[in-house]
N, C-alpha and C. Protein backbone atom coordinates (compact mmCIF):
# COMPACT_ATOMS: atom_id res chain seq x y z
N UNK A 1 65.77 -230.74 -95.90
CA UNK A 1 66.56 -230.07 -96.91
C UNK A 1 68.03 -230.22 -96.50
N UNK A 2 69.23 -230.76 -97.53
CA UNK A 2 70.24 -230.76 -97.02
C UNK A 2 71.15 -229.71 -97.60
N UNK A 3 72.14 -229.65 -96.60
CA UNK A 3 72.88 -228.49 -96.12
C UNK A 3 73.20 -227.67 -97.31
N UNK A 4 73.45 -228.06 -98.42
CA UNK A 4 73.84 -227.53 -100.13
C UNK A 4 72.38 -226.42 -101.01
N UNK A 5 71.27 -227.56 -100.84
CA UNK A 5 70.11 -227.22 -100.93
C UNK A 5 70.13 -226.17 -100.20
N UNK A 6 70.33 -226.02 -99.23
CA UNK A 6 69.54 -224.99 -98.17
C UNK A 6 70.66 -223.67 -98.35
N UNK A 7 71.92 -223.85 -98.50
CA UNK A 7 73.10 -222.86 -98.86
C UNK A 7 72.54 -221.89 -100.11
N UNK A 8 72.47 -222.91 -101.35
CA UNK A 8 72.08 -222.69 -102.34
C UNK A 8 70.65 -222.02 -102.51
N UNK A 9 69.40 -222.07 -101.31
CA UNK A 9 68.60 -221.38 -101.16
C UNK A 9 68.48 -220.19 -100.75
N UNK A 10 69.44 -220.14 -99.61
CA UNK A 10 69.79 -218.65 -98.93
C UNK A 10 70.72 -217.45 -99.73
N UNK A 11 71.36 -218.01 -100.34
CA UNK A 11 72.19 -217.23 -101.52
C UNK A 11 71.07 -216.36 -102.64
N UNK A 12 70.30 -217.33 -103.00
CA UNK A 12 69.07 -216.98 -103.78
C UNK A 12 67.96 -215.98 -103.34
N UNK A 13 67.83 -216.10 -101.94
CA UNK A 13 67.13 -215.21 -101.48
C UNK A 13 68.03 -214.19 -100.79
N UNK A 14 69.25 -214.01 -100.67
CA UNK A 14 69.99 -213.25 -99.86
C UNK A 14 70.01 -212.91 -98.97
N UNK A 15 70.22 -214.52 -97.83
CA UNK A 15 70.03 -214.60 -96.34
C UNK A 15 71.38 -215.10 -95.91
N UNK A 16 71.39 -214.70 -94.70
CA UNK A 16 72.12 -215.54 -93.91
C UNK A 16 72.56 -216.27 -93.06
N UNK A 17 73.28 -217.44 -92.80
CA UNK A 17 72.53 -218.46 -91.43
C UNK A 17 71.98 -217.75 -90.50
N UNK A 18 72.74 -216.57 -89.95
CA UNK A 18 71.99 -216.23 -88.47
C UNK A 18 71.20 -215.61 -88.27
N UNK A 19 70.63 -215.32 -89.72
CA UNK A 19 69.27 -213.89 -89.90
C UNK A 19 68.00 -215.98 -89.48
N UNK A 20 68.38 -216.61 -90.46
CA UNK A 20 67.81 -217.73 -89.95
C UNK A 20 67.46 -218.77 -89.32
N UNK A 21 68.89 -218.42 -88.03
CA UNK A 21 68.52 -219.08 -86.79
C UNK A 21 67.71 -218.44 -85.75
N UNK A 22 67.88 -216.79 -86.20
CA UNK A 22 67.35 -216.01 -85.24
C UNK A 22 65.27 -215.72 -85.17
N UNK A 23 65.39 -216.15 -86.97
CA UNK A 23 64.04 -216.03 -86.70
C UNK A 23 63.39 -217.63 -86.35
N UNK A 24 64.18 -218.61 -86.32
CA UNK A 24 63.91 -219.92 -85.74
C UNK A 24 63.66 -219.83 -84.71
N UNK A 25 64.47 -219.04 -83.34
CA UNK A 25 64.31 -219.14 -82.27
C UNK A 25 63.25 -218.14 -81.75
N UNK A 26 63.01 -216.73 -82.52
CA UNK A 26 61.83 -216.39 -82.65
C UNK A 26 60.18 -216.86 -82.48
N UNK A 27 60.42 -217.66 -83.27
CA UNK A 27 59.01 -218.25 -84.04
C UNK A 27 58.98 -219.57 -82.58
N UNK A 28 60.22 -220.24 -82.55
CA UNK A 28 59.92 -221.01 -81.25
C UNK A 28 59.55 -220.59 -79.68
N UNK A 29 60.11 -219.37 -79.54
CA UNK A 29 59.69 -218.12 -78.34
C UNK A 29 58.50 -217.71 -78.66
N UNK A 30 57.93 -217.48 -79.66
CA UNK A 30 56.13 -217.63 -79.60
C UNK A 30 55.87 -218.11 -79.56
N UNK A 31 55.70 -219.46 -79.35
CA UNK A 31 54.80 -220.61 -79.35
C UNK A 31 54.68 -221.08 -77.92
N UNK A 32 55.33 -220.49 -77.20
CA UNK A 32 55.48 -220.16 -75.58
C UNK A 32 54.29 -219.79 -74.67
N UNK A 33 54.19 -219.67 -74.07
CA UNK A 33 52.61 -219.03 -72.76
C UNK A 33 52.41 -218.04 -73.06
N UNK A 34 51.03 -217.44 -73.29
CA UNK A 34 50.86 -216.47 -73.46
C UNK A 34 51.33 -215.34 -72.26
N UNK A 35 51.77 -214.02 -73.21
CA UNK A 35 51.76 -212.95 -71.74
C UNK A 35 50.79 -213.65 -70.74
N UNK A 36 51.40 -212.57 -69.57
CA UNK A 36 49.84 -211.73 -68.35
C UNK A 36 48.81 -210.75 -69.24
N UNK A 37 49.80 -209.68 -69.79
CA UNK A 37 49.22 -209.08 -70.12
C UNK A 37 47.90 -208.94 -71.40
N UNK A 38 48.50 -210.04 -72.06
CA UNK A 38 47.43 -210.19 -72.93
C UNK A 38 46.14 -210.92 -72.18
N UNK A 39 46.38 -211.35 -71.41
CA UNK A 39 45.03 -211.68 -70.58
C UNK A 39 44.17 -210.49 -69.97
N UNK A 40 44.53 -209.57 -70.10
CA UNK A 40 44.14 -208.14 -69.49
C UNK A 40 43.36 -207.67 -70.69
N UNK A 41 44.54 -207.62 -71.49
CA UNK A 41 44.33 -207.15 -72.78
C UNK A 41 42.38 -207.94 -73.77
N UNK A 42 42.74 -209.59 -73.58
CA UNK A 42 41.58 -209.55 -74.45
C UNK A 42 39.92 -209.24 -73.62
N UNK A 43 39.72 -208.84 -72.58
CA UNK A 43 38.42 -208.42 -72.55
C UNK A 43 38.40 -206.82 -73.60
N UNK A 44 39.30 -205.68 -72.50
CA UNK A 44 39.09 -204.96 -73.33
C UNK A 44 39.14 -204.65 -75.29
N UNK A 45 39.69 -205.84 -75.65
CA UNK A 45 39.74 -206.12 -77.12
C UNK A 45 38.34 -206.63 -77.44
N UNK A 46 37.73 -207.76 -76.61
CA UNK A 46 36.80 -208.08 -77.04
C UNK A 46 34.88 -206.88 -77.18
N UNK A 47 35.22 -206.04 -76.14
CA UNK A 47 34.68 -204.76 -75.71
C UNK A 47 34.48 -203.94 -76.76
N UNK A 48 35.82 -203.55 -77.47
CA UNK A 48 36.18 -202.50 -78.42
C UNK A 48 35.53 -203.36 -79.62
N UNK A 49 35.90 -204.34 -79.62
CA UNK A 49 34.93 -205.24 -81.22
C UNK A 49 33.29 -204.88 -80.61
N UNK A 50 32.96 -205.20 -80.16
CA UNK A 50 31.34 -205.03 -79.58
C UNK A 50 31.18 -203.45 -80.29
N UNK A 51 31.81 -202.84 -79.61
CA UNK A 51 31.63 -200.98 -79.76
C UNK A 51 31.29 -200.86 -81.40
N UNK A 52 32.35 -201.63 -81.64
CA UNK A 52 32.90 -201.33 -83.36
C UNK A 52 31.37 -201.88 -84.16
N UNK A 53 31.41 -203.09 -83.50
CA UNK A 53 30.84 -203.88 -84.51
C UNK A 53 28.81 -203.07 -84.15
N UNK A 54 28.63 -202.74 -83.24
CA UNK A 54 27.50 -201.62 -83.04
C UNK A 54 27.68 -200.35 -83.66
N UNK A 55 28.96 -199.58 -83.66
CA UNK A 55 29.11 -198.68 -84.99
C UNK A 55 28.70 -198.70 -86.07
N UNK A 56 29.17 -199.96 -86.93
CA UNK A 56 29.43 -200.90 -88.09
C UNK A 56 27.50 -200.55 -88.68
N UNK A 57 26.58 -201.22 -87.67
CA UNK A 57 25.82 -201.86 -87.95
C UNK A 57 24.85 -200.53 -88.08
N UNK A 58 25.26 -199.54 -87.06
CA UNK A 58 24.17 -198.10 -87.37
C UNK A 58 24.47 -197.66 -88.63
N UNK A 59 25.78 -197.70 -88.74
CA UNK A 59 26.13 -196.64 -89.61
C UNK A 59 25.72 -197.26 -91.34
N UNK A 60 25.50 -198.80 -91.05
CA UNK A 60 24.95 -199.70 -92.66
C UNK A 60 23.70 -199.31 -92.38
N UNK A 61 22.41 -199.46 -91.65
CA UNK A 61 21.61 -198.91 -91.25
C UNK A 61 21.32 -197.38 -91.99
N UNK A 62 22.10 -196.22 -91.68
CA UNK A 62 21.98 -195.30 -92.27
C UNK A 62 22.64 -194.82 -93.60
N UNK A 63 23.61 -195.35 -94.04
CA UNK A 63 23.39 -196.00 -95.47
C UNK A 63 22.50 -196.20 -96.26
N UNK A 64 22.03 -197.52 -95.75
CA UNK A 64 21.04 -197.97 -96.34
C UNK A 64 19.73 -197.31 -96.68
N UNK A 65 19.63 -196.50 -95.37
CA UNK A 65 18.49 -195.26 -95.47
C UNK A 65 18.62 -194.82 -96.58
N UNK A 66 19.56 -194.17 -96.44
CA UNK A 66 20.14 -192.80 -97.17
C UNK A 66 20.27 -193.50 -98.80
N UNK A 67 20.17 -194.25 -98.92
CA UNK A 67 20.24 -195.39 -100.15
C UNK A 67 19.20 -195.26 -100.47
N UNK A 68 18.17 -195.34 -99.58
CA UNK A 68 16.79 -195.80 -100.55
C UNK A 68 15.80 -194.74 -100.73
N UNK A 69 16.40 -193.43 -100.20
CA UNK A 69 15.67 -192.27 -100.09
C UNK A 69 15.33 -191.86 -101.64
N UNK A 70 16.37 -191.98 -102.57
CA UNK A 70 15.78 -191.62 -103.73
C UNK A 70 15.19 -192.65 -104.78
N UNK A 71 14.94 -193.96 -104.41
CA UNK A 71 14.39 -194.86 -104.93
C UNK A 71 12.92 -194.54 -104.42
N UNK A 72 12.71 -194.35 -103.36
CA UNK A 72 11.77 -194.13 -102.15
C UNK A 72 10.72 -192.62 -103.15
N UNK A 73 11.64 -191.30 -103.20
CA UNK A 73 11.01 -189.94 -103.96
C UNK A 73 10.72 -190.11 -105.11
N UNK A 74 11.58 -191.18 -105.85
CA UNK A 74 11.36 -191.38 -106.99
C UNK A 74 10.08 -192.39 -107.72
N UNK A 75 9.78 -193.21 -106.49
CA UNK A 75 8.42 -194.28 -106.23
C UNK A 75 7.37 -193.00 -106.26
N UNK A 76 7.70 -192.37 -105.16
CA UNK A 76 6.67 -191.56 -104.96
C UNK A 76 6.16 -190.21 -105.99
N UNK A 77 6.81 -190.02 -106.10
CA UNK A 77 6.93 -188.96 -107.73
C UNK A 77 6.28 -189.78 -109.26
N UNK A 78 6.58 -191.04 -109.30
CA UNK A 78 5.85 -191.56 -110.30
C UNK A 78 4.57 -192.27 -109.82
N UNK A 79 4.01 -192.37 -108.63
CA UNK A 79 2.77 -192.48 -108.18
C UNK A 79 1.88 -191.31 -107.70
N UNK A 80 2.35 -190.15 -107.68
CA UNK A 80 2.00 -189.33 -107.56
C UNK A 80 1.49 -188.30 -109.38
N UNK A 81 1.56 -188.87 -110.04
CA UNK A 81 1.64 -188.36 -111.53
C UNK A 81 0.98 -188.82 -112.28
N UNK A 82 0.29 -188.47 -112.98
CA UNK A 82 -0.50 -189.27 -114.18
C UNK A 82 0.60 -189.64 -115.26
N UNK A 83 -0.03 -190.27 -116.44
CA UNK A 83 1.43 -190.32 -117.21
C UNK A 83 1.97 -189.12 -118.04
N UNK A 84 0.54 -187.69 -117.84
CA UNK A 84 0.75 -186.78 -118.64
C UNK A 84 1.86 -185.54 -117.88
N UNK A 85 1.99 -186.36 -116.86
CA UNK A 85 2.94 -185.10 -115.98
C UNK A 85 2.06 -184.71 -114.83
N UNK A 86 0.84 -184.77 -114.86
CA UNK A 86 0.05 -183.95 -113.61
C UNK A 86 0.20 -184.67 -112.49
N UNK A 87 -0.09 -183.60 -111.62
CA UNK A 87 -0.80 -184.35 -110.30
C UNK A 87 -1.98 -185.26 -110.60
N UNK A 88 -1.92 -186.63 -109.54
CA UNK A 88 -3.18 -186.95 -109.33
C UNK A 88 -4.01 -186.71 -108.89
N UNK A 89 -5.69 -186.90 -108.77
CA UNK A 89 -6.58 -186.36 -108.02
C UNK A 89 -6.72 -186.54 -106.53
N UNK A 90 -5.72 -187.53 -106.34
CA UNK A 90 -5.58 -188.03 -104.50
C UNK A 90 -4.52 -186.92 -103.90
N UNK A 91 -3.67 -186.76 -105.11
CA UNK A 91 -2.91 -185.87 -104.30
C UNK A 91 -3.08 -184.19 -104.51
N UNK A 92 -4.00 -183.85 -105.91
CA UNK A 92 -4.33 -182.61 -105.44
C UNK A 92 -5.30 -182.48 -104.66
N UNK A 93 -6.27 -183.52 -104.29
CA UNK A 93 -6.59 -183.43 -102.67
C UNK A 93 -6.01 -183.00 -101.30
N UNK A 94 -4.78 -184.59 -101.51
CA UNK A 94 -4.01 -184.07 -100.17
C UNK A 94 -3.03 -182.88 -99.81
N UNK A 95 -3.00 -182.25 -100.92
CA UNK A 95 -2.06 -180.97 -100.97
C UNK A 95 -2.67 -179.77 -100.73
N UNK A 96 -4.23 -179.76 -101.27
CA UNK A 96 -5.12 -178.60 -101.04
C UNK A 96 -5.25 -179.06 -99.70
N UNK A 97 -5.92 -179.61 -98.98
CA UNK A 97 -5.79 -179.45 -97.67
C UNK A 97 -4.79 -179.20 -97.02
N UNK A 98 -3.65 -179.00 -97.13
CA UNK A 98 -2.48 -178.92 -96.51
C UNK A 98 -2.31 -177.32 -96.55
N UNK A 99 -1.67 -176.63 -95.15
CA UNK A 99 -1.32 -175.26 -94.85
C UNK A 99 -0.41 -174.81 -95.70
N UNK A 100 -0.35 -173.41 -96.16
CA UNK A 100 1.03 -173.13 -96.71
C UNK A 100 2.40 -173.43 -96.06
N UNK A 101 3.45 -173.74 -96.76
CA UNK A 101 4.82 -174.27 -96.34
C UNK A 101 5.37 -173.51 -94.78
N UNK A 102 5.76 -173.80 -93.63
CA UNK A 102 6.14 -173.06 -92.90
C UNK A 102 5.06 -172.83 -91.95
N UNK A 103 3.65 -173.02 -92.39
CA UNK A 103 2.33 -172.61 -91.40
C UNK A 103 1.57 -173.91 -90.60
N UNK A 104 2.54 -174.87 -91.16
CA UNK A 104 1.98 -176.30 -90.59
C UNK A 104 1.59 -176.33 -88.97
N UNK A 105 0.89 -177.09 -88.86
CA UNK A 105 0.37 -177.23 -86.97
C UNK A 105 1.44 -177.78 -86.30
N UNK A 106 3.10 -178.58 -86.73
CA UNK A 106 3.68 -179.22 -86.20
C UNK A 106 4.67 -178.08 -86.57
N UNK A 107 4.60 -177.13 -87.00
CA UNK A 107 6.41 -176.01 -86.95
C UNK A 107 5.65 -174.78 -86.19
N UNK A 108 4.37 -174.54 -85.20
CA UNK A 108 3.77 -173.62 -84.44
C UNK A 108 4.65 -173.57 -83.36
């Protein structure tokens, strides 16, 4: 780009040479050796992604649960029913056998 062009660009964007030499020499000072410190730095970065990404994955996990719980009552509620509304005969079976609420063998 020559020198007019490039005048005529900075005017337009409302720069000025040394806002644009400075981020020249910037951008060339990064491209430099990395710190020390970032060598320190990426295990524990890579650590904290692990943590995260095991967070991430319970917590879609229980989501997903929690997602399908009423697809899940709602399966079960229309298999549990005739089409007239009643119980079925499997399940007023399995319900008559069953203790009153609270008297179960597993809340003793």
């Amino acid at each position: 780009m020559d020198e007019a062009t490039r005048s005529a660009w900075r005017r337009k964007q409302g720069l000025y040479p040394a806002e644009l030499e400075a981020w020249k020499q910037d951008a060339i000072a990064g491209l430099g050796e990395p710190r020390a410190a970032s060598a320190v730095e990426a295990p524990q970065d890579r650590r904290r992604v692990r943590e995260l990404e095991r967070e991430l994955h319970r917590k879609d996990k229980a989501l997903a649960e929690t997602a399908a719980l009423p697809v899940l009552s709602k399966n079960c509620r229309r298999s549990s029913t005739s089409s007239d509304g009643r119980l079925s005969t499997a399940w007023r079976k399995e319900i008559a056998g069953r203790s009153p609420i609270g008297t179960s063998p597993r809340m003793r």
